[in-house]
Protein backbone atom coordinates (compact mmCIF):
# COMPACT_ATOMS: atom_id res chain seq x y z
CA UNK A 1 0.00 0.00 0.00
CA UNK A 2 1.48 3.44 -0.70
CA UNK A 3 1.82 5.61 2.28
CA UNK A 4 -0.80 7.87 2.83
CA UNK A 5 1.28 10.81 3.52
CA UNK A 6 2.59 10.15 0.60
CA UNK A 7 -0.88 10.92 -1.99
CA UNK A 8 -2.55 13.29 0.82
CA UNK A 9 -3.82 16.75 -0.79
CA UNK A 10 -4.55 15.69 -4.74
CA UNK A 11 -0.94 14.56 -4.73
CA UNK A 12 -0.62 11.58 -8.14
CA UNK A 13 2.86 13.51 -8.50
CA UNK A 14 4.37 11.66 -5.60
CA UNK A 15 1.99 8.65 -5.61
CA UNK A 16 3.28 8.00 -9.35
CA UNK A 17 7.24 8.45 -8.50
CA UNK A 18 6.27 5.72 -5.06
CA UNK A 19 3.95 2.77 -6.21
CA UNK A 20 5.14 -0.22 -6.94
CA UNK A 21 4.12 -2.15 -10.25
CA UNK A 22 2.81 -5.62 -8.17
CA UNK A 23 0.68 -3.96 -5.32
CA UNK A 24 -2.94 -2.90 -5.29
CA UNK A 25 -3.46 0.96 -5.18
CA UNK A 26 -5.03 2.13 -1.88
CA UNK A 27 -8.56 2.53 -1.91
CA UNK A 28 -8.78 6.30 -0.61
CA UNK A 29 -11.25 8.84 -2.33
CA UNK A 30 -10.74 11.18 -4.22
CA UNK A 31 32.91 22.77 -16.65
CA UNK A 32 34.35 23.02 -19.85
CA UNK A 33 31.74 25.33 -21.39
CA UNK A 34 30.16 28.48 -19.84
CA UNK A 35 26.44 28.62 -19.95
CA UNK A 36 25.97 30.51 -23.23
CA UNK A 37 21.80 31.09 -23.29
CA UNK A 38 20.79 31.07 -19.46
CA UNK A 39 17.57 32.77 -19.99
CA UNK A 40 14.83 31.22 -22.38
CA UNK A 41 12.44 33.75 -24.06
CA UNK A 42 9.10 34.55 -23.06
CA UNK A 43 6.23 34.13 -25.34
CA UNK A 44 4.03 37.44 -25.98
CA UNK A 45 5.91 38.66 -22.45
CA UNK A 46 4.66 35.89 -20.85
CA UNK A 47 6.54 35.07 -17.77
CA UNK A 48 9.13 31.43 -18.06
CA UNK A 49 6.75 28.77 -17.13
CA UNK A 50 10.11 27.64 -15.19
CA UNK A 51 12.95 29.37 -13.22
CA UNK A 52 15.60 28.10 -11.89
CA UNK A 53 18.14 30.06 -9.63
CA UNK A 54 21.87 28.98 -8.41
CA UNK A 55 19.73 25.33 -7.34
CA UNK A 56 21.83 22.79 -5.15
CA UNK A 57 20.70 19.68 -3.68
CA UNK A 58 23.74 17.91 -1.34
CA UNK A 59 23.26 14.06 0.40
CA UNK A 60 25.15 14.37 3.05
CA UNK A 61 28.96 14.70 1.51
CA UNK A 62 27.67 13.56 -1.84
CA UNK A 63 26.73 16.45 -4.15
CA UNK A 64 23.80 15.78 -6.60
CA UNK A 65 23.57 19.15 -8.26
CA UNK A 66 25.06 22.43 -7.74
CA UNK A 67 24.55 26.27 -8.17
CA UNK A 68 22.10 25.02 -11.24
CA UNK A 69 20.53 28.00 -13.37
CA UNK A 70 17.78 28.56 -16.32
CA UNK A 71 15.00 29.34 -17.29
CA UNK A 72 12.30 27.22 -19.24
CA UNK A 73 9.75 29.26 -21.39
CA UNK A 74 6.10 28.53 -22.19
CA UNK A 75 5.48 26.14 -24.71
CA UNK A 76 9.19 25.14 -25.19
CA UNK A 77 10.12 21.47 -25.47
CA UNK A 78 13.62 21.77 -22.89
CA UNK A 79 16.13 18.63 -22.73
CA UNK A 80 18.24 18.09 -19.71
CA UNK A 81 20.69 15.54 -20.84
CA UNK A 82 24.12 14.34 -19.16
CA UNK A 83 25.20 10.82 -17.82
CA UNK A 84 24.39 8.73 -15.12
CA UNK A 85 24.70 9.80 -11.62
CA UNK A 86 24.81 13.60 -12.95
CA UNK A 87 21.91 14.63 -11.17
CA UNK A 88 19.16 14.78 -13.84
CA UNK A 89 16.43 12.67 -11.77
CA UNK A 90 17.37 14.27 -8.57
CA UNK A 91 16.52 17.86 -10.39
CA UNK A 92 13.23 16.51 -11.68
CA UNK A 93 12.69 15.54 -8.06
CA UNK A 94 13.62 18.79 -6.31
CA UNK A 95 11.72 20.81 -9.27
CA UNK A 96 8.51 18.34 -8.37
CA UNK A 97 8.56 18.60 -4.51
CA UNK A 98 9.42 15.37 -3.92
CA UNK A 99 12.77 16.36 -2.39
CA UNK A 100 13.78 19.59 -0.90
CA UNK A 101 16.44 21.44 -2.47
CA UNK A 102 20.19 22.35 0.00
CA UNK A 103 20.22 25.54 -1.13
CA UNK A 104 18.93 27.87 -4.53
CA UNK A 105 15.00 28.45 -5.27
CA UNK A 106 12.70 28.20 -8.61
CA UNK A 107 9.48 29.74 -9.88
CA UNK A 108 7.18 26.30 -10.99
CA UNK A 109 4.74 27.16 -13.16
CA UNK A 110 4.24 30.73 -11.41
CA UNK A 111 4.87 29.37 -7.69
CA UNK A 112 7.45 29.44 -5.54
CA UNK A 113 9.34 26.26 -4.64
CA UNK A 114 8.96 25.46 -1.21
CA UNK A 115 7.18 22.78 1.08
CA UNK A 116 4.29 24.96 1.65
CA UNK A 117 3.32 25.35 -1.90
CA UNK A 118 4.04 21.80 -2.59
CA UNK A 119 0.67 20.64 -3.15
CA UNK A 120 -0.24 23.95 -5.15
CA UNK A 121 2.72 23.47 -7.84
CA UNK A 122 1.82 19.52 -7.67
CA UNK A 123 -1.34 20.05 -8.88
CA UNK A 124 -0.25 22.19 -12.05
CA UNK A 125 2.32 19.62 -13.00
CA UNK A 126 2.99 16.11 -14.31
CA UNK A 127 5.79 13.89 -13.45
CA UNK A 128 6.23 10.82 -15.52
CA UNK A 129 9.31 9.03 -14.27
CA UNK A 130 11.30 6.21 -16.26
CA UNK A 131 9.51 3.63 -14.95
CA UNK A 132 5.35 4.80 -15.10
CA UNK A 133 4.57 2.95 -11.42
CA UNK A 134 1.69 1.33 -12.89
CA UNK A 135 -0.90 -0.70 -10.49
CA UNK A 136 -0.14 -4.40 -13.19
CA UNK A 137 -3.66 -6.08 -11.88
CA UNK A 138 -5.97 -2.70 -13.02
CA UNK A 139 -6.92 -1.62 -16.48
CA UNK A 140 -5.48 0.85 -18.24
CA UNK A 141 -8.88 2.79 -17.64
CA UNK A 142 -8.40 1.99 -13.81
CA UNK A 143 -5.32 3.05 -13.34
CA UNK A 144 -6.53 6.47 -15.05
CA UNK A 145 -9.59 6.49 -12.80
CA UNK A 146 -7.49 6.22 -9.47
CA UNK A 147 -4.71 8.91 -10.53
CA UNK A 148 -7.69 11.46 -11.79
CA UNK A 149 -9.29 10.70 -7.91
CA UNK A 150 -6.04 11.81 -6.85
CA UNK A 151 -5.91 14.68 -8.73
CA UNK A 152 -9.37 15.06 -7.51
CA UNK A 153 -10.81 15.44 -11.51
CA UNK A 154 -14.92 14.14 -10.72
CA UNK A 155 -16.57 12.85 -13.15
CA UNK A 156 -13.14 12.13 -15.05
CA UNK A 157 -14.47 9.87 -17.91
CA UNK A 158 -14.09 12.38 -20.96
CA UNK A 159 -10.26 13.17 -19.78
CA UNK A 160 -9.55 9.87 -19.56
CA UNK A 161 -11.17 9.17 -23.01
CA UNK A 162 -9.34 12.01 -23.88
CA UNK A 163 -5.65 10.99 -22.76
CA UNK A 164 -6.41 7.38 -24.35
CA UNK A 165 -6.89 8.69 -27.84
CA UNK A 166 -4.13 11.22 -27.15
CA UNK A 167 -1.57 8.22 -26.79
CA UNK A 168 -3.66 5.66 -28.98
CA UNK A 169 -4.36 3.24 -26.34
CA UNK A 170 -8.41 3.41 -26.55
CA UNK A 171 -8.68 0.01 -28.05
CA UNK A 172 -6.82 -0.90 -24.81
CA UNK A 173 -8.76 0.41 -22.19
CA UNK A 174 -10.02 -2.37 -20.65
CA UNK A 175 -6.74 -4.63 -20.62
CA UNK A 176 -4.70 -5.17 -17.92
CA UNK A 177 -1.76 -3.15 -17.40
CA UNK A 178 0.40 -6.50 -16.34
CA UNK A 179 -0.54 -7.46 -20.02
CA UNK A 180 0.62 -4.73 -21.97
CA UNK A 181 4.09 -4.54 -23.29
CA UNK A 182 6.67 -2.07 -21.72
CA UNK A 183 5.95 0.51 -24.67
CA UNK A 184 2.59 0.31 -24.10
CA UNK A 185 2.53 0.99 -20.14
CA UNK A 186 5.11 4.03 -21.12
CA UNK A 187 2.18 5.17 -23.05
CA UNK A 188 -0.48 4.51 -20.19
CA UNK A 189 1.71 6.52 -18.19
CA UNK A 190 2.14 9.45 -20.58
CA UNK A 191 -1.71 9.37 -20.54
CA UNK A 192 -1.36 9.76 -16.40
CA UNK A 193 0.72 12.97 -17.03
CA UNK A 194 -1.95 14.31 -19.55
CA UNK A 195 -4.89 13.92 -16.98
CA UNK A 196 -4.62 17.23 -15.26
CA UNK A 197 -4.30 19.39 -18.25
CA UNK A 198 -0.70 20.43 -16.52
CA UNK A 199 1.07 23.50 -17.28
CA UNK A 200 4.28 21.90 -17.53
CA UNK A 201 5.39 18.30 -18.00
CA UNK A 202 8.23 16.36 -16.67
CA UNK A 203 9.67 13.61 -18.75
CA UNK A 204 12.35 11.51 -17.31
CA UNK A 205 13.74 9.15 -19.82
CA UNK A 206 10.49 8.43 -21.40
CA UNK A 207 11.87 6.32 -24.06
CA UNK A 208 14.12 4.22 -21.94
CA UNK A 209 13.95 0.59 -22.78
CA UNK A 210 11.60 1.05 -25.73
CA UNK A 211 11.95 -0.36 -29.28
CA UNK A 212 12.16 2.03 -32.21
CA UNK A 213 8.36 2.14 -33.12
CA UNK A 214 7.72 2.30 -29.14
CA UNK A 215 10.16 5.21 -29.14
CA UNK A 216 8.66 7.14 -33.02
CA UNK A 217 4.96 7.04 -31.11
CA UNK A 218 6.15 8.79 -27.89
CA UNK A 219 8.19 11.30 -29.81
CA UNK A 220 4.43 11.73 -32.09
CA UNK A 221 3.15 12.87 -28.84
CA UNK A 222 5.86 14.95 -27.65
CA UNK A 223 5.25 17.02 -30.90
CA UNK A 224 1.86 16.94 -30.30
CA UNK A 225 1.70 18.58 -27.28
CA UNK A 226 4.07 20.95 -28.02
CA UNK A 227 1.68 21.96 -31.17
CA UNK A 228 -0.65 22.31 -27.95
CA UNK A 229 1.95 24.94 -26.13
CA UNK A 230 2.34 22.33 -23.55
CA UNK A 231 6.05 23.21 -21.85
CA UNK A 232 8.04 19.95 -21.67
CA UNK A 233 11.34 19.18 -19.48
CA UNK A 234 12.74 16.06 -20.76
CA UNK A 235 15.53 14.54 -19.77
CA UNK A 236 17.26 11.63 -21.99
CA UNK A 237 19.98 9.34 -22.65
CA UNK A 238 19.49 8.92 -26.30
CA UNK A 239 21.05 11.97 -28.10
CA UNK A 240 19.53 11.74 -31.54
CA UNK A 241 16.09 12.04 -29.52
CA UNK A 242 17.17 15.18 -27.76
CA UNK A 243 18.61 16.74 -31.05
CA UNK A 244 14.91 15.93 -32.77
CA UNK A 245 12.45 16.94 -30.35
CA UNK A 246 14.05 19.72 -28.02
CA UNK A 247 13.99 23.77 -29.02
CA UNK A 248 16.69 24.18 -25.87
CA UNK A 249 19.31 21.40 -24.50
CA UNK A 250 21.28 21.75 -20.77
CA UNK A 251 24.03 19.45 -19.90
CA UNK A 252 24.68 18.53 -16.83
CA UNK A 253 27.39 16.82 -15.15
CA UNK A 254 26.66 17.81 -11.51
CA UNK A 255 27.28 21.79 -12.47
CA UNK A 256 25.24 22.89 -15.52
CA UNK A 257 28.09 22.79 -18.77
CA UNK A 258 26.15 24.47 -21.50
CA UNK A 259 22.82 25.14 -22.31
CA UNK A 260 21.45 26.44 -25.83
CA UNK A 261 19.73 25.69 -29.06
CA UNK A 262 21.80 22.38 -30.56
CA UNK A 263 22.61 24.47 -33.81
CA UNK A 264 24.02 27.15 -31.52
CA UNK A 265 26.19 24.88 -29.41
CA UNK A 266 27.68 22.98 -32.35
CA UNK A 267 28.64 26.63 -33.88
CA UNK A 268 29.86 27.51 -30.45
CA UNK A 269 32.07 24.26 -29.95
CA UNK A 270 33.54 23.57 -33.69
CA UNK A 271 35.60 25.76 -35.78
CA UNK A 272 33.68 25.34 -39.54
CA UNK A 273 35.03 23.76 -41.89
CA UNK A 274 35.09 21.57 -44.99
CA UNK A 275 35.88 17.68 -45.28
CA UNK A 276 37.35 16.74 -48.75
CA UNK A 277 37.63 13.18 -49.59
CA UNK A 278 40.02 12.20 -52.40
CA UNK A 279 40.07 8.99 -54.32
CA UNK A 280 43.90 8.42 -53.97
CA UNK A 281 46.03 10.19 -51.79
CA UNK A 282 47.11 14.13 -52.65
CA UNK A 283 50.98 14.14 -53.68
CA UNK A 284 51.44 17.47 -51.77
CA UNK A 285 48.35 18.51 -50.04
CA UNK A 286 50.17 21.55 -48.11
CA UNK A 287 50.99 23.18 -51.30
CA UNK A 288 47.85 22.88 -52.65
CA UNK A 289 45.35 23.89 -49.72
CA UNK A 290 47.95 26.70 -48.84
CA UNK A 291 47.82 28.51 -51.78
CA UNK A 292 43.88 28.74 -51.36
CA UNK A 293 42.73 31.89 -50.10
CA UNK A 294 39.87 30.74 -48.14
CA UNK A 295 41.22 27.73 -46.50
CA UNK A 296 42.78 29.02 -42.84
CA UNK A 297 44.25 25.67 -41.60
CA UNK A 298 43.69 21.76 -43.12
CA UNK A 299 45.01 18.72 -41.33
CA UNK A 300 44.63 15.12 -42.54
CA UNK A 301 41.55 12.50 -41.31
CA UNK A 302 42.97 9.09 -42.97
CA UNK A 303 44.76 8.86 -46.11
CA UNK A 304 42.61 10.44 -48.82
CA UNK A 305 40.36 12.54 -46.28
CA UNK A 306 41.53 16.13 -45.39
CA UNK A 307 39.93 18.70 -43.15
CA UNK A 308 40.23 22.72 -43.69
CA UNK A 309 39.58 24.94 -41.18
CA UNK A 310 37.13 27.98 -43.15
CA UNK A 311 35.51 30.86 -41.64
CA UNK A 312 33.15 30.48 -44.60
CA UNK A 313 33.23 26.64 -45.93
CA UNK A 314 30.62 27.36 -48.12
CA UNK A 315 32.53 30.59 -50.10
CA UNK A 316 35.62 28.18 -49.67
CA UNK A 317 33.90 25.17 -51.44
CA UNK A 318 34.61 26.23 -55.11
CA UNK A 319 37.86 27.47 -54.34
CA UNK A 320 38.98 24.91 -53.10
CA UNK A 321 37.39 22.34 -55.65
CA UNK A 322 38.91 24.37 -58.72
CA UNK A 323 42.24 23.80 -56.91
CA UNK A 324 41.50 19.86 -56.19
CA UNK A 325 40.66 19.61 -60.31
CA UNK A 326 43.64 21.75 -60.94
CA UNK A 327 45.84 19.71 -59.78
CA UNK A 328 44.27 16.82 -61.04
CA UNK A 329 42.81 15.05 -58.67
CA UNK A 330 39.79 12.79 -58.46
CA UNK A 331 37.24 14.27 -55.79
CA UNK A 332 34.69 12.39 -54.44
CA UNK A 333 32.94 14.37 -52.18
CA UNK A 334 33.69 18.01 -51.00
CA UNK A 335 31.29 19.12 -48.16
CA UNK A 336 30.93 20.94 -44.72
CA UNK A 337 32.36 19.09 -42.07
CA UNK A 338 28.74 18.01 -39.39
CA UNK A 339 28.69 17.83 -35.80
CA UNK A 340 25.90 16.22 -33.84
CA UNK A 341 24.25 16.85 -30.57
CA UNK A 342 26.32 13.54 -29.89
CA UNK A 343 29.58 15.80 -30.64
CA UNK A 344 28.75 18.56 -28.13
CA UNK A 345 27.94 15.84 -25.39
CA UNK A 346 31.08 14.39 -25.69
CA UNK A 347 33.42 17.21 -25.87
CA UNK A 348 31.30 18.76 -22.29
CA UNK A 349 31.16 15.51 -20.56
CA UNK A 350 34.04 13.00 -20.08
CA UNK A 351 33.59 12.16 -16.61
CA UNK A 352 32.23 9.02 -15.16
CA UNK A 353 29.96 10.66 -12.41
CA UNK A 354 28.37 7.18 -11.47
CA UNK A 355 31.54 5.75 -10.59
CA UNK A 356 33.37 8.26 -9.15
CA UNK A 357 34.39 7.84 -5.30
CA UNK A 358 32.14 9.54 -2.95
């Protein structure tokens, strides 16, 4: 039985983070970079549906987070990424009143953060964590009745028709949750999290575990409710999810690295440049890029690939591929060099956090 403490006041934030999946629900009614865009825009002058200020959160010697800062803005999709042990869970915590912050404040959704308004800012948010804390011997349209009693939503049944079609699962409704696959109980529990109409949602790994069609119809949704204005803190493992669904990105690797639009970060991170690839390697390659004009710098990737450093690869391009042909060789592709989201993770984070001595 969860705690009652624990659901007390409309409370399904914490009663979602706490149940676990094989027990029946109680029965009660009812670094390297500096941070380069700390603020996120407001929308019409709206104030940032989230604001975060210099937040720490210590356990006993071991530092989760420190002196965190940002700002979240209305409607904005906003991916917390960073590796294990970094403190990305233990921020969604703090941010949902489930654990008290050392030291720092935020503004959640227009509310102070502090024990006293816990139940206030609870009931204007959703918290889905990694795993959805299902009750496995309800339905689907059980578990949505007891979590919209906790929320205290009467007379729930069109919201809970609502959230079923949202995430597909209507056929479903009367199934089991033990049944369902683990894609399909993420989905039940994204339906939770749209139950209360919240002003902003808290995704922690939401994709974690799930098989690549699982994973396409939770990132569907994700851009459906941001066609909605729904705000959206996600945090995620999987880069290439982050890059695709996320206006804003923070790392974190206990102290906040970076934070930004991806496009900006990659710009911020990498000098530009162009990759050439040759079909047999160039007799003297030094000669030839240095007497181009455009080209700043080169340096060799393999034996027929080269790399030049341009302030403008794309003015450089031509240049640079009348020289290649002048000289006779055989090009087979000339383009600007790409970084990934994948890229900027790696050259902010290097550290193994989780195994780290404490």
């Amino acid at each position: 039985m969860v705690d009652g403490d624990a659901v007390r006041g409309a409370d399904p934030v914490a009663a979602a983070d706490g149940p676990g999946d094989e027990r029946d629900p109680p029965r009660s009614p009812g670094g390297r970079a500096e941070i380069t865009d700390a603020s996120a825009s407001t929308h019409a002058g709206r104030q940032p549906a989230l604001v975060v200020t210099r937040l720490t959160k210590r356990f006993g010697e071991r530092t989760a987070f420190s002196e965190v800062s940002f700002e979240v803005a209305h409607g904005e999709v906003f991916g917390f990424l960073g590796p294990n042990g970094a403190g990305k869970t233990t921020i969604v915590r703090t941010l949902g009143t489930l654990i008290v912050a050392t030291s720092g404040s935020a503004v959640v959704a227009g509310i102070p953060l502090s024990p006293e308004n816990g139940v206030e800012i609870r009931q204007r948010i959703s918290v889905m964590p990694e795993s959805p804390g299902l009750y496995l011997r309800l339905t689907v349209t059980e578990n949505l009745e007891y979590f919209a009693g906790l929320y205290g939503l009467h007379k729930a049944g069109a919201r809970i028709r609502d959230a079923l079609e949202a995430v597909n699962l209507t056929d479903r409704a009367g199934d089991l949750c033990g049944g369902l696959s683990k894609g399909l109980r993420q989905r039940v529990g994204l339906a939770r999290t749209l139950l209360s109409d919240p002003v902003i949602m808290f995704l922690d790994e939401p994709t974690s575990g799930l098989d690549p069609v699982a994973a396409r119809e939770v990132h569907n949704l994700i851009g459906r409710l941001r066609q909605k204005g729904v705000t959206i803190f996600l945090t995620t493992h999987r880069l290439e999810e982050a890059e695709k669904l996320c206006d804003r990105v923070a790392i974190l690797n206990t102290t906040l690295r970076t934070i930004g639009r991806p496009g900006d970060l990659r710009e911020q991170l990498f000098e530009r440049a162009l990759v050439v690839k040759t079909v047999a390697p160039l007799t003297d390659p030094d000669a030839l890029f240095g007497g181009v004009s455009a080209v700043d710098s080169w340096r060799p990737e393999g034996a027929t690939s080269y790399v030049l450093a341009a302030s403008d690869p794309g003015a450089a391009a031509p240049e640079v591929t009348r020289a290649l042909v002048g000289a006779g060789a055989d090009v087979l592709a000339i383009g600007e060099a790409q970084h990934s989201l994948e890229d900027v993770y790696l050259e902010l984070v290097a550290e193994d956090v989780e195994a780290r001595a404490r």
